[in-house]
Protein backbone atom coordinates (compact mmCIF):
# COMPACT_ATOMS: atom_id res chain seq x y z
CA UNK A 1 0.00 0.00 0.00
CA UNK A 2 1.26 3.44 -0.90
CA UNK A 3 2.21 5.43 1.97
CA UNK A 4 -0.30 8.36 1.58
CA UNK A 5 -2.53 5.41 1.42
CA UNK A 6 -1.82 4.00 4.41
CA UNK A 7 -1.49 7.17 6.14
CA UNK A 8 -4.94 8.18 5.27
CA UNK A 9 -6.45 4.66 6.17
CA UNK A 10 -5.30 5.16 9.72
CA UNK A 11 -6.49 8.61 10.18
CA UNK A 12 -10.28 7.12 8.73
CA UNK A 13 -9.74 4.47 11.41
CA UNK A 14 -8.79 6.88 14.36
CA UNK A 15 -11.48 9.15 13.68
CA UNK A 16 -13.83 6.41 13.60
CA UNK A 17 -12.26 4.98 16.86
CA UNK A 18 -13.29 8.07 18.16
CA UNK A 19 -16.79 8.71 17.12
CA UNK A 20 -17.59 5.21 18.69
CA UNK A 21 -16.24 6.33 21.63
CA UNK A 22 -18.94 7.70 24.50
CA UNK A 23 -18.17 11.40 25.05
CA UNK A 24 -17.42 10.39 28.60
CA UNK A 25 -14.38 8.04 27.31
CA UNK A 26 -13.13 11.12 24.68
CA UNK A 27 -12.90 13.83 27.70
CA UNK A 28 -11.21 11.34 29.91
CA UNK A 29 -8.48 10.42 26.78
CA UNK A 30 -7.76 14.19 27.34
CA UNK A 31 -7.82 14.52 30.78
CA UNK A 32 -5.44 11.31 30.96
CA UNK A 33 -2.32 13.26 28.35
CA UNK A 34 -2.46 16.03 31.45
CA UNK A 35 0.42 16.04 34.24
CA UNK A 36 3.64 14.06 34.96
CA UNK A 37 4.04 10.57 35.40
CA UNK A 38 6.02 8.83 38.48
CA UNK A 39 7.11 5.77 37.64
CA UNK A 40 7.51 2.85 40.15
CA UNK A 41 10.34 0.46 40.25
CA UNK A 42 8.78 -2.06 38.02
CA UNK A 43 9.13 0.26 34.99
CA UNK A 44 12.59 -0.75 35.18
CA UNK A 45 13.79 -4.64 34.22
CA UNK A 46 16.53 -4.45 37.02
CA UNK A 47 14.46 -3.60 39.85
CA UNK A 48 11.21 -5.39 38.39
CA UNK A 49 10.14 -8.47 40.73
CA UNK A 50 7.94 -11.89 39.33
CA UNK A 51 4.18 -11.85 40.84
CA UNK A 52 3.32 -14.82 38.15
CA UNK A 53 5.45 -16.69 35.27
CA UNK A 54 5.40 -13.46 33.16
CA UNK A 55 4.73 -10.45 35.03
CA UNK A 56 5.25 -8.44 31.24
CA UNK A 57 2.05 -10.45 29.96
CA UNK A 58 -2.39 -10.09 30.73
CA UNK A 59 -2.83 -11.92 34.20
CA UNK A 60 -5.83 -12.63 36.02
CA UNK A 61 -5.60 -14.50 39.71
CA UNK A 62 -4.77 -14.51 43.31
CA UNK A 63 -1.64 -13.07 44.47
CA UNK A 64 -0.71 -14.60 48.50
CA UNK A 65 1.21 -12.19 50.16
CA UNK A 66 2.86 -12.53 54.14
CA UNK A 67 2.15 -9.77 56.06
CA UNK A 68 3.44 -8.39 59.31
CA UNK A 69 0.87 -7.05 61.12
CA UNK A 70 0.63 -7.44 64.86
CA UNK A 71 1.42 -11.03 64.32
CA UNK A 72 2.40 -12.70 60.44
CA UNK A 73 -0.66 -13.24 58.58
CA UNK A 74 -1.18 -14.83 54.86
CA UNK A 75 -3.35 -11.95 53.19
CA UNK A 76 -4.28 -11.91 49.16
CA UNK A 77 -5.56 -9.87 46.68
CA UNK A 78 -6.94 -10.28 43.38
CA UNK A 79 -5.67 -8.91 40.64
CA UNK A 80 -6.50 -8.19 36.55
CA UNK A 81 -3.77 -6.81 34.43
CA UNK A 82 -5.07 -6.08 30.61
CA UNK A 83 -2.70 -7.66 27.82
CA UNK A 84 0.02 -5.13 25.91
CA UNK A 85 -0.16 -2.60 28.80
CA UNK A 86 3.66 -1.15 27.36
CA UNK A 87 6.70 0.20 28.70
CA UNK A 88 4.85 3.35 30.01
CA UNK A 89 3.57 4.19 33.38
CA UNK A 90 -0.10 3.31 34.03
CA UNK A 91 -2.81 3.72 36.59
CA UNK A 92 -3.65 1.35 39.62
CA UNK A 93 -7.43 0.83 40.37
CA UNK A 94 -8.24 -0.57 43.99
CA UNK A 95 -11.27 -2.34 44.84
CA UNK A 96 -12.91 -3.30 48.00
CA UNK A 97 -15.68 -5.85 48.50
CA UNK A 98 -18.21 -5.39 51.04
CA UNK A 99 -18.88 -7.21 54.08
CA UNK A 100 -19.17 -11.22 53.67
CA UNK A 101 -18.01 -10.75 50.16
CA UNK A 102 -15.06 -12.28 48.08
CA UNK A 103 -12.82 -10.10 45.88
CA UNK A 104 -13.02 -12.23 43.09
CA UNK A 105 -16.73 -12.26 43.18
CA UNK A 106 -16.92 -8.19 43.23
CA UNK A 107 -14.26 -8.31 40.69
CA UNK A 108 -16.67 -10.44 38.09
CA UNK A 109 -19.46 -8.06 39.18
CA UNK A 110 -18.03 -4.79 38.19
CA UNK A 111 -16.55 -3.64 34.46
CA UNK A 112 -13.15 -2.72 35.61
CA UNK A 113 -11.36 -5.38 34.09
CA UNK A 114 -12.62 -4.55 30.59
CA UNK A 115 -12.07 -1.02 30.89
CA UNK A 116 -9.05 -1.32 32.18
CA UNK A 117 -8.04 -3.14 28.88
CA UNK A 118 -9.90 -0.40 26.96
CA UNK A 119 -7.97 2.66 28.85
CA UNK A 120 -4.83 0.75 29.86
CA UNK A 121 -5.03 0.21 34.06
CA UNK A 122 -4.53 -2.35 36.61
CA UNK A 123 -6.93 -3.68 38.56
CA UNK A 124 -6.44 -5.06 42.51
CA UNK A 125 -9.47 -6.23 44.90
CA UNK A 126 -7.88 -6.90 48.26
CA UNK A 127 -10.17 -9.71 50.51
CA UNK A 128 -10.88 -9.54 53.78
CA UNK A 129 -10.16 -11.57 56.47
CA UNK A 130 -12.95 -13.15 58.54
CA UNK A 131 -11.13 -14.69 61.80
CA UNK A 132 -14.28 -14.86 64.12
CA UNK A 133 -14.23 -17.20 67.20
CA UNK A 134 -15.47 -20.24 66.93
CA UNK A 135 -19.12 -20.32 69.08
CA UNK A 136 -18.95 -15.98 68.73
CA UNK A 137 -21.06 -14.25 65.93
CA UNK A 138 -19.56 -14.79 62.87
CA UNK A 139 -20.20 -11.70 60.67
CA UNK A 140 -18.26 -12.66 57.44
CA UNK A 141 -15.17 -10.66 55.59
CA UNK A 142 -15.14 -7.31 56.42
CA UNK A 143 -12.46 -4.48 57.13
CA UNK A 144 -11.22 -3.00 60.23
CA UNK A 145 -11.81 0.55 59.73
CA UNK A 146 -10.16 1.54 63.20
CA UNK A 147 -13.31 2.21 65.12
CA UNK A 148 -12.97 -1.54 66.85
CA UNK A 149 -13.90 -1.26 70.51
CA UNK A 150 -15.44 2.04 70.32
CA UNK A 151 -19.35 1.31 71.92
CA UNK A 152 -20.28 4.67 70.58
CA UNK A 153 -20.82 4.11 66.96
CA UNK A 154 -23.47 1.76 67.67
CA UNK A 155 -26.77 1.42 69.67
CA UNK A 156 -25.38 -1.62 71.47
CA UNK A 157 -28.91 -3.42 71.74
CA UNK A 158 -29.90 -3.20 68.40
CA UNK A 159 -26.69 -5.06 66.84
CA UNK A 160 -25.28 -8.24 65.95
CA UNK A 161 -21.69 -7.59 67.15
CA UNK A 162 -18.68 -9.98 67.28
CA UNK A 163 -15.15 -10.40 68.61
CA UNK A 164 -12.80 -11.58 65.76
CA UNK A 165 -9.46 -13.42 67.41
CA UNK A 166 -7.58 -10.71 66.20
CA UNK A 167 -9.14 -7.80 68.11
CA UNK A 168 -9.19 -10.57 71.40
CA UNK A 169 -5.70 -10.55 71.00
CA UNK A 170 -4.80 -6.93 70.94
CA UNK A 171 -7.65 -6.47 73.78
CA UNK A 172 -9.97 -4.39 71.63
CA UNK A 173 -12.82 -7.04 71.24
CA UNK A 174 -16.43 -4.19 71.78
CA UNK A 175 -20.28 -3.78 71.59
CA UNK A 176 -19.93 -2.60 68.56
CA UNK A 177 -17.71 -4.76 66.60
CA UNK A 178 -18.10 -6.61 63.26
CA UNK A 179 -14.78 -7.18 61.81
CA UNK A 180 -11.32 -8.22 62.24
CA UNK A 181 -8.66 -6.31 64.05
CA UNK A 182 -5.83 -6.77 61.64
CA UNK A 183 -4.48 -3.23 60.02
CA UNK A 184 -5.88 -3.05 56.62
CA UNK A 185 -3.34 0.19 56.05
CA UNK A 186 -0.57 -2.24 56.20
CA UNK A 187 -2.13 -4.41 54.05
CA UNK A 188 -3.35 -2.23 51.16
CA UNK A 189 0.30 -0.44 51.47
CA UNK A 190 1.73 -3.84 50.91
CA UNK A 191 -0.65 -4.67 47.65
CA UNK A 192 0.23 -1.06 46.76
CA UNK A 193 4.44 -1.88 46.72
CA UNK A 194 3.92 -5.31 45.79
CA UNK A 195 2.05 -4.62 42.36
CA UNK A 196 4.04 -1.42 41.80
CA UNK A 197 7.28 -3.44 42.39
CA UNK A 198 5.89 -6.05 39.47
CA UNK A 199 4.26 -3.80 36.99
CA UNK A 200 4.94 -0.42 35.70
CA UNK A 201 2.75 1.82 37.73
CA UNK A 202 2.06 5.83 37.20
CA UNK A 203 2.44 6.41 41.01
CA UNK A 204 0.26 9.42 40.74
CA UNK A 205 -2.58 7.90 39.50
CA UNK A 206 -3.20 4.98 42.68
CA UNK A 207 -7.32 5.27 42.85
CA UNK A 208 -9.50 3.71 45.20
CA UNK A 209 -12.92 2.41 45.15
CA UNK A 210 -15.58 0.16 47.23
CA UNK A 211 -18.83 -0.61 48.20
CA UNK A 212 -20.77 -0.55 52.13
CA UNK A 213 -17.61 -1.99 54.38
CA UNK A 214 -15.49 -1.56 51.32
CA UNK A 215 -16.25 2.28 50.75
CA UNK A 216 -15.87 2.79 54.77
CA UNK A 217 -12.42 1.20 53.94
CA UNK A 218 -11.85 3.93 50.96
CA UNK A 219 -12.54 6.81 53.72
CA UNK A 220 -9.94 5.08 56.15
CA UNK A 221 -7.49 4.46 54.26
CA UNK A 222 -7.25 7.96 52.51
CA UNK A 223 -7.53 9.66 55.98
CA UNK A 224 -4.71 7.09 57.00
CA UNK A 225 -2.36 7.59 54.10
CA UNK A 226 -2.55 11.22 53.08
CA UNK A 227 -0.87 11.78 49.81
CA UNK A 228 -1.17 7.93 48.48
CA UNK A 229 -4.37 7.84 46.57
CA UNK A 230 -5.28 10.63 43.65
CA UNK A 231 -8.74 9.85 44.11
CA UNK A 232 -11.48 8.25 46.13
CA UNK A 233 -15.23 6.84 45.03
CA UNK A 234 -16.79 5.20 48.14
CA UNK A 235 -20.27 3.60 47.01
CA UNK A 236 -22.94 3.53 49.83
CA UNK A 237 -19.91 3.62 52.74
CA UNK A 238 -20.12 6.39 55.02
CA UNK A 239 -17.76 6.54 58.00
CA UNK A 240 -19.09 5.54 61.53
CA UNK A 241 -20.51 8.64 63.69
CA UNK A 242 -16.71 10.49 65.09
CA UNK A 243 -14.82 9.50 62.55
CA UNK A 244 -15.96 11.47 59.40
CA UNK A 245 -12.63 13.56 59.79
CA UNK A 246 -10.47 10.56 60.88
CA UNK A 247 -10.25 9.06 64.21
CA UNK A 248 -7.56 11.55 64.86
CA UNK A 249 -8.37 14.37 62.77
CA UNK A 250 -5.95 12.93 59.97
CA UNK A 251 -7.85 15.49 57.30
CA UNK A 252 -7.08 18.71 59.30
CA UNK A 253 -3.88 17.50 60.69
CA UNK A 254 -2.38 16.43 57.33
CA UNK A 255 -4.59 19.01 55.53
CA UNK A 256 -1.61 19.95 52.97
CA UNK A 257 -1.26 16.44 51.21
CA UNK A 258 -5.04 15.58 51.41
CA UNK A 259 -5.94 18.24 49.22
CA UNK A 260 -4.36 16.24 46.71
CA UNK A 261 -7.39 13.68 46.85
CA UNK A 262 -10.35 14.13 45.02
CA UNK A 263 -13.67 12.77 46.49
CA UNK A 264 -16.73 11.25 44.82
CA UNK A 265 -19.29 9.76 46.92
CA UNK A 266 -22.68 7.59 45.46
CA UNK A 267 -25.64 6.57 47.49
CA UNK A 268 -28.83 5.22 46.91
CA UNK A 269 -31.71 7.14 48.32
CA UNK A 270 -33.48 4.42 49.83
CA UNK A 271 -30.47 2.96 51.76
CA UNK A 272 -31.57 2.37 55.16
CA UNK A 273 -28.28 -0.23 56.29
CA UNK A 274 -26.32 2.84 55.53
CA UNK A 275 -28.94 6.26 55.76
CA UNK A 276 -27.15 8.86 53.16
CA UNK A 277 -28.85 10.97 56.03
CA UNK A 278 -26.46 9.71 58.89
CA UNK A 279 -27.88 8.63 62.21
CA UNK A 280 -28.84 5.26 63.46
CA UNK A 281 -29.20 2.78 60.70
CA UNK A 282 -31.51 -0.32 60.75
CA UNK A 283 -29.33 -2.41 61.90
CA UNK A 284 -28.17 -0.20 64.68
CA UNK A 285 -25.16 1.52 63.92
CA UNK A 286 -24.92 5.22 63.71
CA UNK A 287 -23.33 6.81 60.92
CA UNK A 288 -22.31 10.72 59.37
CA UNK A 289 -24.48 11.91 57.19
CA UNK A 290 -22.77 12.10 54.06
CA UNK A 291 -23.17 15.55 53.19
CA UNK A 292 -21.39 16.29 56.13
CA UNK A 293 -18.72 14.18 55.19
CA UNK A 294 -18.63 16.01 51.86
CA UNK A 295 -18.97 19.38 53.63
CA UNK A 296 -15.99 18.39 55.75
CA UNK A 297 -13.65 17.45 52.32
CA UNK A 298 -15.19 20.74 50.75
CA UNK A 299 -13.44 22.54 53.56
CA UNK A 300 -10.05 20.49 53.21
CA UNK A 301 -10.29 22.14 49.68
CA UNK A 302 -11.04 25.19 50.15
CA UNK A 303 -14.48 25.02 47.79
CA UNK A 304 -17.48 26.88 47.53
CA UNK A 305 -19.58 26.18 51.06
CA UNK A 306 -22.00 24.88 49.10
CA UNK A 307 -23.17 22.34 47.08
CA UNK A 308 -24.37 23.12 43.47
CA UNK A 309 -26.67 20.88 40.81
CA UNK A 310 -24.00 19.82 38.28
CA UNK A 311 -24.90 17.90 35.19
CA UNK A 312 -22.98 14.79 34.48
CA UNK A 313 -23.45 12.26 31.17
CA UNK A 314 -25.33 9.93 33.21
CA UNK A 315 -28.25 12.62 34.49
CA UNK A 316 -31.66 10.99 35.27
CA UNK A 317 -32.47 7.27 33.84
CA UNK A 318 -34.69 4.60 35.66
CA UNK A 319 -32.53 5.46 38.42
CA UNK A 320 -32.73 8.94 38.62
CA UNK A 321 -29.46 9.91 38.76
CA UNK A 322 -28.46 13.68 40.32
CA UNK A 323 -25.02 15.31 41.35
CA UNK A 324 -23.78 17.89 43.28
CA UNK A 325 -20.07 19.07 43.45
CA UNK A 326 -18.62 21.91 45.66
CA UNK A 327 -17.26 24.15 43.03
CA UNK A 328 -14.17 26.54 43.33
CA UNK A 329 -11.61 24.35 45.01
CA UNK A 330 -8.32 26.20 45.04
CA UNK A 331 -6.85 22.55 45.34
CA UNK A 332 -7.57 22.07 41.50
CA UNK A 333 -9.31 18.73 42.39
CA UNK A 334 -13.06 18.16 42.61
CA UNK A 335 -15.66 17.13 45.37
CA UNK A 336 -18.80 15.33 44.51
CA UNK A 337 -21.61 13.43 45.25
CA UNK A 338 -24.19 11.40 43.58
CA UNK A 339 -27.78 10.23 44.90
CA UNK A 340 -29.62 7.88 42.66
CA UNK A 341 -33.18 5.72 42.95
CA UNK A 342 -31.77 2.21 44.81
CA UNK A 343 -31.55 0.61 48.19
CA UNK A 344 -28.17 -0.68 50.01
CA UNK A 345 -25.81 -2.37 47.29
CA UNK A 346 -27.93 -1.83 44.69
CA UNK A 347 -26.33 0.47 41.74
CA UNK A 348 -27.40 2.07 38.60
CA UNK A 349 -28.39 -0.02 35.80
CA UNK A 350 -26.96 0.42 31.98
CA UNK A 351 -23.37 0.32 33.07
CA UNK A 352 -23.56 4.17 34.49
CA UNK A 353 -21.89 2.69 37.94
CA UNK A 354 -18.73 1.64 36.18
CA UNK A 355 -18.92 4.53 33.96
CA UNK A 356 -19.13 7.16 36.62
CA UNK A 357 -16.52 5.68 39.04
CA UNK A 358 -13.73 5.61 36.05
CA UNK A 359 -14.82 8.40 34.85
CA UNK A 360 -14.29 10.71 37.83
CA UNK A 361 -11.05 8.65 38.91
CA UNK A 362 -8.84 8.44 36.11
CA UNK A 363 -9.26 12.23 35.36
CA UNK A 364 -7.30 12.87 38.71
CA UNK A 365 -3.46 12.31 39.51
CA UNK A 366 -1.40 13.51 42.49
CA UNK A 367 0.77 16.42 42.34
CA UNK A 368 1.55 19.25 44.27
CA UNK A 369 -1.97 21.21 45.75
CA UNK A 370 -1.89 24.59 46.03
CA UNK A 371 -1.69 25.99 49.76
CA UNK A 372 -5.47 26.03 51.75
CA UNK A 373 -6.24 29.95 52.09
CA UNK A 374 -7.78 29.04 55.22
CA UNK A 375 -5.95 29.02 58.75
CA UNK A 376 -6.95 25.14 59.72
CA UNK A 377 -9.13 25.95 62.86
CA UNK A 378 -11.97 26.66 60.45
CA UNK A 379 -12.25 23.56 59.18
CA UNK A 380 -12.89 22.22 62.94
């Protein structure tokens, strides 16, 4: 083929490419070419470790990992890695299961594995530990979100709570426990080096996602490790009632590299296991409300004080969908929420829950925030 030929044959086929393309997936090409890339140490051959036979070629499996918590503990993580992903830098996707749940299971339940073949990212879905005492309540995988042995955060006749061998051991069994005691930063850190030792991974783009226990995971863990995680999308997981700041106020106290996390929250408006309106919850734990918790990241970010209507491609539907960001955030990053028609781990139909959740993530990397223009007592 001549080469004018050819040249012209591939610009027909990119600009077809591209009109197939949703205009969600076109603004999110551009928004991907913006910023600086940090690569980890597995862009590089010498310093590159072996996770499976070919660590360079499309996996998809368990990875066992020891960890030393409190005491050495097998943990794993499941893990999707698209075919050809190249020599370049690319983004890490975390997901977290909810409570009882396996991460393989919420893997095969959500898209991220496709797209991340389609826009070129890893995926990891960490699993939970359930290490309940035999003859106590058994309450299933969950996460320790550091709230274990506060009586507080629950109305202690109105639960199902249960001491896990792991909080009996470090003396912090409670009323209003439901999970394992075993530090899920240390974990998730661990997956973090781990993969980013294996693969070549942009460590400004490390996102975070999860759903009920797994989105109150996604608030710990980027009030535990400021600066880690570009962006967050917690789906119908609201922090317990104290700890919508951080058990220790890890949001004002390490204000500076939080602002370089961007928030998205979802919630379904008829969630009563998790009320979008805080408060005591059917099944007797007490929760923030989650504009709160969005008023308190607005802050953190120096936004607008309030929240604003802001239309998004995925706007009404059978489920109704409406969103609300805090404009103006001298941060550069963005603060939003979404309510939609659906009860407690129920999503949006039509593929608008993967959508949305890529969508708002990969547009986001870490870099340098500008400095909050507010003194830090008025975000108390």
């Amino acid at each position: 083929m001549p080469l004018r030929a050819a040249i012209l044959l591939a610009a027909v086929q990119a600009s077809l490419t591209l009109a197939s393309e949703p205009s969600w997936w076109q603004e999110l090409r551009q928004q991907q070419s913006i910023g600086t890339a940090k690569a980890s140490k597995g862009c590089t051959a010498e310093h590159r470790t072996s996770l499976w036979e070919d660590s360079g070629d499309a996996f998809e499996g368990w990875v066992w990992l020891m960890i030393m918590d409190f005491m050495p503990v097998n943990r794993s993580f499941y893990i999707q890695v698209p075919k050809n992903l190249g020599e370049s830098p690319v983004p890490l996707l975390i997901g977290l299961h909810g409570q009882g749940f396996q991460a393989d299971d919420y893997a095969s339940t959500r898209d991220f594995g496709s797209f991340g073949r389609d826009l070129g990212f890893v995926s990891v879905f960490p699993q939970g530990l359930d290490d309940a005492i035999p003859g106590g309540a058994d309450l299933g995988t969950g996460w320790n979100v550091g709230t274990a042995g506060d009586d507080q955060t629950c109305v202690t006749d109105q639960v199902t709570a249960g001491c896990y061998a792991s909080c009996w051991l470090q003396n912090r069994c409670g009323q209003c426990n439901w999970s394992g005691c075993y530090d899920e930063r240390i974990f998730v850190s661990a997956v973090i080096d781990t993969v980013s030792s294996a693969l070549c991974i942009d460590q400004t783009r490390i996102y975070v996602t999860g759903e009920s226990n797994g989105g109150m995971l996604a608030h710990f863990l980027v009030q535990s490790l400021p600066g880690t995680f570009a962006a967050v999308a917690p789906w119908f997981g609201l922090p317990l009632l104290g700890y919508g700041l951080g058990a220790e106020f890890e949001l004002v106290r390490d204000r500076q590299n939080c602002r370089q996390t961007a928030m998205l929250q979802l919630h379904g408006r008829q969630d009563d296991v998790m009320p979008l309106t805080g408060g005591v919850s059917g099944m007797g734990w007490v929760y923030e409300p989650l504009n709160k918790v969005q008023q308190g990241w607005a802050a953190v970010h120096d936004c607008d004080t309030a929240a604003s209507l802001t239309s998004t491609y995925w706007d009404g539907g059978d489920s109704k969908i409406e969103c609300w960001e805090y404009k103006g955030c001298t941060s550069g990053r963005r603060i939003m929420r979404c309510y939609y028609e659906g009860a407690h781990m129920q999503v949006p139909d039509s593929g608008a829950a993967d959508q949305i959740t890529i969508w708002f993530l990969l547009q986001h990397r870490l870099g340098l925030a500008s400095k909050p223009k507010q003194a830090i007592s008025a975000v108390v």
